[in-house]
Protein backbone atom coordinates (compact mmCIF):
# COMPACT_ATOMS: atom_id res chain seq x y z
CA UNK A 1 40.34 -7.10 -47.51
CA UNK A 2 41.71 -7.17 -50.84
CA UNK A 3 45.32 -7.25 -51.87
CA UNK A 4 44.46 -4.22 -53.33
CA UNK A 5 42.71 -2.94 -51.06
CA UNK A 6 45.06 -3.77 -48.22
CA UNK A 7 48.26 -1.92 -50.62
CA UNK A 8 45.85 1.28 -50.71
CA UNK A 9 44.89 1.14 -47.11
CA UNK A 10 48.96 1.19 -46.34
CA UNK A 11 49.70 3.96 -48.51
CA UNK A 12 47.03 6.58 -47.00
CA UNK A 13 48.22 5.27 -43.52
CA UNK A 14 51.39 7.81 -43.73
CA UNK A 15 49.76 10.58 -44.77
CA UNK A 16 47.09 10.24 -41.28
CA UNK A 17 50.14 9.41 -39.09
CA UNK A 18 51.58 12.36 -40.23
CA UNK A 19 49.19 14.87 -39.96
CA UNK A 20 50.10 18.06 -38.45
CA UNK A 21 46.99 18.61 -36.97
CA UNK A 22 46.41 14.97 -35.27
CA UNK A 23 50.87 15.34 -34.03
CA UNK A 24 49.74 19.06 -32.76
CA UNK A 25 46.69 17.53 -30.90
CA UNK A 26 48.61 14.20 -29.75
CA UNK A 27 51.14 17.14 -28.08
CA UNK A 28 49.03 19.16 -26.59
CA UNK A 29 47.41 16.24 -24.89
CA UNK A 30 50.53 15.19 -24.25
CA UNK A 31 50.89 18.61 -21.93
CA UNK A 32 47.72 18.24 -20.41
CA UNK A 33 45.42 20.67 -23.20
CA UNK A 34 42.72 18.15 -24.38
CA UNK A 35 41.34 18.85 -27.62
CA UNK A 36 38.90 15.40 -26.22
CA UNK A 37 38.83 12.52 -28.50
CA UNK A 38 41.67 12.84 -31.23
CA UNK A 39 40.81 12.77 -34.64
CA UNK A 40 42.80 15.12 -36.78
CA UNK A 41 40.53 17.23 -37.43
CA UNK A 42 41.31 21.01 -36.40
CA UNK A 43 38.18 23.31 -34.71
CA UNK A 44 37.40 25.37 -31.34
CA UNK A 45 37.97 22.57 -29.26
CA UNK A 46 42.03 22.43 -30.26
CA UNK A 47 42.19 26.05 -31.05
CA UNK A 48 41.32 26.56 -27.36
CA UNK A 49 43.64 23.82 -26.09
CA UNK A 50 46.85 25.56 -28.25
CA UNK A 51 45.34 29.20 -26.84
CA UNK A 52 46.06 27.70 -22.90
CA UNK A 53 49.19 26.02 -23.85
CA UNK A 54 50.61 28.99 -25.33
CA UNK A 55 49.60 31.28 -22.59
CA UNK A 56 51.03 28.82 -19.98
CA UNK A 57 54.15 29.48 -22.16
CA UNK A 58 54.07 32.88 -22.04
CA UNK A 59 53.26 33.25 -25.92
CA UNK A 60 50.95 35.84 -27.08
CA UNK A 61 50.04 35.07 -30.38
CA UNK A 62 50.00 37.91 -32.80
CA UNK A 63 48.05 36.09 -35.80
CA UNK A 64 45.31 33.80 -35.78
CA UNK A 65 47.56 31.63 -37.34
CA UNK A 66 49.26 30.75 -34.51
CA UNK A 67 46.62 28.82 -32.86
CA UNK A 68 46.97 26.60 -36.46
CA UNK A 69 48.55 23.49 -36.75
CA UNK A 70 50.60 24.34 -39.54
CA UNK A 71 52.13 26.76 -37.06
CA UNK A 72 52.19 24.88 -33.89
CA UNK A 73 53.78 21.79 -35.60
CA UNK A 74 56.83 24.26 -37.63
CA UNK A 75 57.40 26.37 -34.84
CA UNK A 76 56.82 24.59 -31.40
CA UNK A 77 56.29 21.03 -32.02
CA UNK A 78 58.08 20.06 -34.63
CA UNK A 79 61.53 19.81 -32.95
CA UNK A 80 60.33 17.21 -30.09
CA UNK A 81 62.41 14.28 -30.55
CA UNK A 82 59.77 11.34 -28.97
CA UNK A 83 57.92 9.63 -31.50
CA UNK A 84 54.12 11.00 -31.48
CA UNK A 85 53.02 6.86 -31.76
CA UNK A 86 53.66 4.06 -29.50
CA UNK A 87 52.75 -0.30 -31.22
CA UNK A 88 50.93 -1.92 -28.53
CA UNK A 89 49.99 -5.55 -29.17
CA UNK A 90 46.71 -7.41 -28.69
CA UNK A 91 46.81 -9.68 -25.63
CA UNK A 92 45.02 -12.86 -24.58
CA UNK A 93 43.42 -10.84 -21.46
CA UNK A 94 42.72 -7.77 -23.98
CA UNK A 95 40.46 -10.52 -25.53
CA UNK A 96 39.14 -11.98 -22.50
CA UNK A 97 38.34 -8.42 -21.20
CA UNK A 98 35.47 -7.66 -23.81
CA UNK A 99 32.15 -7.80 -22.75
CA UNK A 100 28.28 -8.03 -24.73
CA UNK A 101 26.56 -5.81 -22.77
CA UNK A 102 22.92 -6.11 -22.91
CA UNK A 103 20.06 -3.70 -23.33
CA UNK A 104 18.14 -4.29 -19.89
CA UNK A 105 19.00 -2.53 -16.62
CA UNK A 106 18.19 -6.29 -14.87
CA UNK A 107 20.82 -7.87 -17.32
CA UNK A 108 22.97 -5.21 -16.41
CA UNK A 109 22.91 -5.49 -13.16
CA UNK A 110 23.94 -9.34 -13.37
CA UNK A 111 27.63 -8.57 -15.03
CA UNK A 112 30.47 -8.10 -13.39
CA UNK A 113 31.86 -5.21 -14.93
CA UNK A 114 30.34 -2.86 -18.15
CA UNK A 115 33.44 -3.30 -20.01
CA UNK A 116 34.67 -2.50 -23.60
CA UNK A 117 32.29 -4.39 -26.12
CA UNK A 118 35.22 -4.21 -29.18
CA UNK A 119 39.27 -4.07 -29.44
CA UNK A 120 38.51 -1.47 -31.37
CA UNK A 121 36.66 0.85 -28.48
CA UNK A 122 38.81 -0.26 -26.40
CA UNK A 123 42.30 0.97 -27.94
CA UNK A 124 40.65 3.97 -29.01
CA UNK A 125 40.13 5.23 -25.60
CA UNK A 126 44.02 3.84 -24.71
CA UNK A 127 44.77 6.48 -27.68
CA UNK A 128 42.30 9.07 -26.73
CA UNK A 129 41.53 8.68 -30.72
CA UNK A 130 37.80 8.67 -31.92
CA UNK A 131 37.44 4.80 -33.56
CA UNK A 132 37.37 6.58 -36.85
CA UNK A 133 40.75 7.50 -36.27
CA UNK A 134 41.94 4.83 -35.12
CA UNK A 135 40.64 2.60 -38.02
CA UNK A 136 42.76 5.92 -40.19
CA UNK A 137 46.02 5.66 -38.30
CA UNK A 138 45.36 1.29 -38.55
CA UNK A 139 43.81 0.58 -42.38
CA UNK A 140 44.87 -2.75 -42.42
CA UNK A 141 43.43 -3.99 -39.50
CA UNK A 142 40.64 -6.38 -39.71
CA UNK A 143 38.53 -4.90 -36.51
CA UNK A 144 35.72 -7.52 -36.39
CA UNK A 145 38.49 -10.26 -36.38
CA UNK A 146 40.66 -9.13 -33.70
CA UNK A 147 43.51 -11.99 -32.99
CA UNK A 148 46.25 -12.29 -30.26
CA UNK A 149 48.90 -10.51 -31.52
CA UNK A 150 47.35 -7.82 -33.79
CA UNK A 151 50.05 -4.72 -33.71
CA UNK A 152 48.02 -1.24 -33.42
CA UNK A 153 49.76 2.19 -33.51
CA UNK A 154 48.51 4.28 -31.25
CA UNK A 155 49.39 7.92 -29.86
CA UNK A 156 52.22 7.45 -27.16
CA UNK A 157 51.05 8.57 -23.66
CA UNK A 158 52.69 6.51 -21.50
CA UNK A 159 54.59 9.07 -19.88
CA UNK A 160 52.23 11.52 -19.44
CA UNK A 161 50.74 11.39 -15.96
CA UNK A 162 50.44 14.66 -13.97
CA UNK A 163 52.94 15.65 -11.33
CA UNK A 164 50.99 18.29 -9.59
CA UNK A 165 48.19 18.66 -7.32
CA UNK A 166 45.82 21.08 -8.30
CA UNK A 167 44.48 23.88 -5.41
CA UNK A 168 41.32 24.54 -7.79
CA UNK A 169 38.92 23.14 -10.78
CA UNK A 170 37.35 25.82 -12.39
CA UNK A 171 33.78 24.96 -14.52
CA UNK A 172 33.07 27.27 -17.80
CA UNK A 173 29.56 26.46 -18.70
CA UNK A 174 29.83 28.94 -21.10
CA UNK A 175 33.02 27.42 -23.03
CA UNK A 176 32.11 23.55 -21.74
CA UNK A 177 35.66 22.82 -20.43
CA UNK A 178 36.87 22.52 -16.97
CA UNK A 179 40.34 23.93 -15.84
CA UNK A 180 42.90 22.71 -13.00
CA UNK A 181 45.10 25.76 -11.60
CA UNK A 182 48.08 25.43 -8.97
CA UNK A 183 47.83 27.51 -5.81
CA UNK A 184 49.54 30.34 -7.59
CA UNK A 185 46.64 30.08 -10.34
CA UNK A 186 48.57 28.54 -13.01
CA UNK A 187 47.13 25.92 -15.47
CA UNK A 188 47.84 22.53 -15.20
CA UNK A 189 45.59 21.46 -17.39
CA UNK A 190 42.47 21.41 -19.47
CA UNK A 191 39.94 19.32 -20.37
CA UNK A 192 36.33 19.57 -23.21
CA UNK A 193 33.13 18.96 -20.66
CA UNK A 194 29.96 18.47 -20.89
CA UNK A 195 26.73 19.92 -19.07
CA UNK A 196 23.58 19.84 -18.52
CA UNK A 197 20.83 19.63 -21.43
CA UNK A 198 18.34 21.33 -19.54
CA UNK A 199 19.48 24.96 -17.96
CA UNK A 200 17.50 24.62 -14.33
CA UNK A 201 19.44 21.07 -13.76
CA UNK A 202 22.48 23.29 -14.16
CA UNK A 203 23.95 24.00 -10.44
CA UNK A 204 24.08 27.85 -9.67
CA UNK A 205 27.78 29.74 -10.46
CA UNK A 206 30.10 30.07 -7.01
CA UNK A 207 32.18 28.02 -4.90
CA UNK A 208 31.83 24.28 -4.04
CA UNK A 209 34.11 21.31 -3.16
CA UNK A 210 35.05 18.25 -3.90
CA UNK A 211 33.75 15.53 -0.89
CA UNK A 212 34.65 12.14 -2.88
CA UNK A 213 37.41 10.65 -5.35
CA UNK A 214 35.63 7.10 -6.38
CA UNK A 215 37.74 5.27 -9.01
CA UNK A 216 36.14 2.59 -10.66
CA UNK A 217 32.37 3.04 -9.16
CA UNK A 218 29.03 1.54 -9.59
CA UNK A 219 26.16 3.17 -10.61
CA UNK A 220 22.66 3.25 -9.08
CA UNK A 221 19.98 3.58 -11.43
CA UNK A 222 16.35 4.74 -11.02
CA UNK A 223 17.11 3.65 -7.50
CA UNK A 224 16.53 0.67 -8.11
CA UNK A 225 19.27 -1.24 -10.00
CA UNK A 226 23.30 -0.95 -9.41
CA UNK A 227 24.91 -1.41 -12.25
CA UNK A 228 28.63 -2.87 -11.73
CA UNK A 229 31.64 -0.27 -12.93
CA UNK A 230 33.52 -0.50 -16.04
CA UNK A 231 34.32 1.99 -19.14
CA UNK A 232 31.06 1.90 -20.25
CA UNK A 233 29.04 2.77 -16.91
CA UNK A 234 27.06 5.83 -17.23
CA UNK A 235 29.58 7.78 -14.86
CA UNK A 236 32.33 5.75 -16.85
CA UNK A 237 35.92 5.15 -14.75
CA UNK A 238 35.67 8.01 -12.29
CA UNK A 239 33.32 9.83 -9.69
CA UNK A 240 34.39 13.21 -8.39
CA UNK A 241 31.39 14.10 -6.17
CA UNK A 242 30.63 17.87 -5.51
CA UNK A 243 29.40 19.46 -1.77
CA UNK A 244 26.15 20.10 -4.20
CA UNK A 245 24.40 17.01 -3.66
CA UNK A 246 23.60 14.95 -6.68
CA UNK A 247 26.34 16.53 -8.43
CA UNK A 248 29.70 15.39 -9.43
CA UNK A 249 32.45 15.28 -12.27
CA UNK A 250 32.66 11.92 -13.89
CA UNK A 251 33.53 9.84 -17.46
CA UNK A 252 31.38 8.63 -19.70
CA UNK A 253 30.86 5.90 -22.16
CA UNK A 254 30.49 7.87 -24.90
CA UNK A 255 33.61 10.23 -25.06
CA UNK A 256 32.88 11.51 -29.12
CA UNK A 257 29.59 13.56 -27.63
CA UNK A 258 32.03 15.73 -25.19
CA UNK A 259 31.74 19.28 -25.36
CA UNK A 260 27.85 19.34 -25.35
CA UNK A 261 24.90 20.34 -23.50
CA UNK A 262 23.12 16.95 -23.06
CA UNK A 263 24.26 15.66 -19.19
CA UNK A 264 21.21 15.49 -16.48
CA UNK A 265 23.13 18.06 -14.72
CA UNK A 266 26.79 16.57 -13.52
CA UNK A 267 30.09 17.39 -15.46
CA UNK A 268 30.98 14.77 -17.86
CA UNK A 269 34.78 14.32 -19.51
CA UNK A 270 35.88 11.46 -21.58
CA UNK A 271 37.41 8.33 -19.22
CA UNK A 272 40.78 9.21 -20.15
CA UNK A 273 40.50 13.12 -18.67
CA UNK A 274 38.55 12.05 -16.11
CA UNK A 275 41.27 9.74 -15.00
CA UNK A 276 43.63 12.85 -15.01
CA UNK A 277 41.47 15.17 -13.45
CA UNK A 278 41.02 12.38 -10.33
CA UNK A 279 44.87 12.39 -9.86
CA UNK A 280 45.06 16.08 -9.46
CA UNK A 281 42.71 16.69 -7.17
CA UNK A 282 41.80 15.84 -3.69
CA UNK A 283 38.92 15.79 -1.14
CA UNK A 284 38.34 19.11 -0.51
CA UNK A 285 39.87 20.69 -3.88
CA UNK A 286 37.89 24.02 -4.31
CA UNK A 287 35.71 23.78 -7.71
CA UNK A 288 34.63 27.06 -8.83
CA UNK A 289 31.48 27.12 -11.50
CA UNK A 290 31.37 30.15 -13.35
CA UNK A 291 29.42 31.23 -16.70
């Protein structure tokens, strides 16, 4: 970049930081409401995540304009003394890590893991940020020459893993999000999903369970090729399978496409929910699927 270039790039780099509407989402992730990938940008996926966060607080809102970030930040967030961003630094291994991953299921099947392809994918999904944000809240960064050392902000979540267990997962296929309730029914947390593309792969509404927790898995493919695990395995970091055969919650590669109908037929969350959801739950956790 340009001198120029570079002294523009750091003075728009405030004004992202300090969005109200990327601190609001960066908080209510924080509390376990996903808005999915972070980006700043305010719609029905973070409305929804600051309608169950108030709720859990016992706030009614009386105007739309409480499920606004203008709002949220002024009148619930704004006060919270820790730092929305954390500076990690590029490592050695963080370079080391980075795979090419190539386009046949045969080459695939040859690697050891199907891991990040960029620094820049992979410190996105560290800051649950879309790369477009990322590249917003970093302007100077030169992301196709990555070195040791590089400083990136990113949204500080490092204390943020949940406490509780959750006695039930509840499945919306009409609002694409999944919910994890206590034994007394209250939220823990809430997380964008994904279903099924085509409406006969989805499984019919009631009662299942969860039967396995696999962290890290393979993936069999065509039944023919296994494919090793990694971030960027079609079931991504995590493999909650259901008492529905063929059926489970798991990641993805692609965590930007959450919140649509375009699965096979399991429930798919970004890595980093996925990874929450897995720590809540257990083998046997009821999942309810409702409309």
């Amino acid at each position: 970049m340009t001198l120029s270039a570079l002294l523009l790039a750091a003075a728009l780099a405030p004004a992202f930081a300090e969005s109200k509407a990327l601190v609001v989402q960066i908080e209510l992730d924080r509390a376990g409401y996903s808005a999915n990938a972070l980006d700043g940008a305010w719609g029905a996926k973070s409305r929804r995540a600051a309608a169950a966060f108030l709720a859990a607080q016992g706030v009614k809102p009386t105007t739309s304009a409480a499920l606004e970030p203008d709002w949220l930040y002024d009148n619930v967030f704004k006060a919270r003394a820790r730092s929305p961003y954390r500076v990690e630094t590029v490592t050695a291994a963080d370079l080391a890590a980075l795979v090419a991953i190539p386009d046949t299921p045969e080459e695939k099947e040859r690697l050891d893991r199907l891991g990040y392809e960029s620094i820049k994918e992979m410190f996105a999904e560290r800051g649950h940020l879309t790369e477009r944000a990322l590249e917003r809240l970093n302007p100077g960064v030169d992301w196709a020459n990555v070195a040791v050392g590089t400083r990136i902000r990113l949204p500080d979540f490092a204390s943020t893993a949940p406490t509780n267990e959750a006695a039930c997962v509840r499945i919306s296929l009409s609002r694409f999000e999944i919910r994890a309730e206590d034994a007394n029914g209250r939220l823990l947390a809430l997380f964008p999903c994904s279903i099924a593309r085509d409406k006969a792969a989805l499984p019919p509404q009631g009662e299942l369970t969860i039967v396995t927790r696999i962290a890290n898995p393979n993936y069999t493919l065509d039944r023919k090729y296994i494919l090793p695990p990694g971030p960027n395995t079609p079931v991504g970091t995590v493999w909650l399978g259901l008492s529905l055969p063929g059926y489970g919650i798991h990641g993805t590669p692609r965590p930007e496409t959450i919140g649509r109908a375009e699965s096979h037929g399991c429930f798919r969350l970004a890595n980093w929910n996925a990874a929450r959801l897995y720590a809540l739950v257990r083998a046997g956790t009821r999942v309810v699927i409702e409309e």
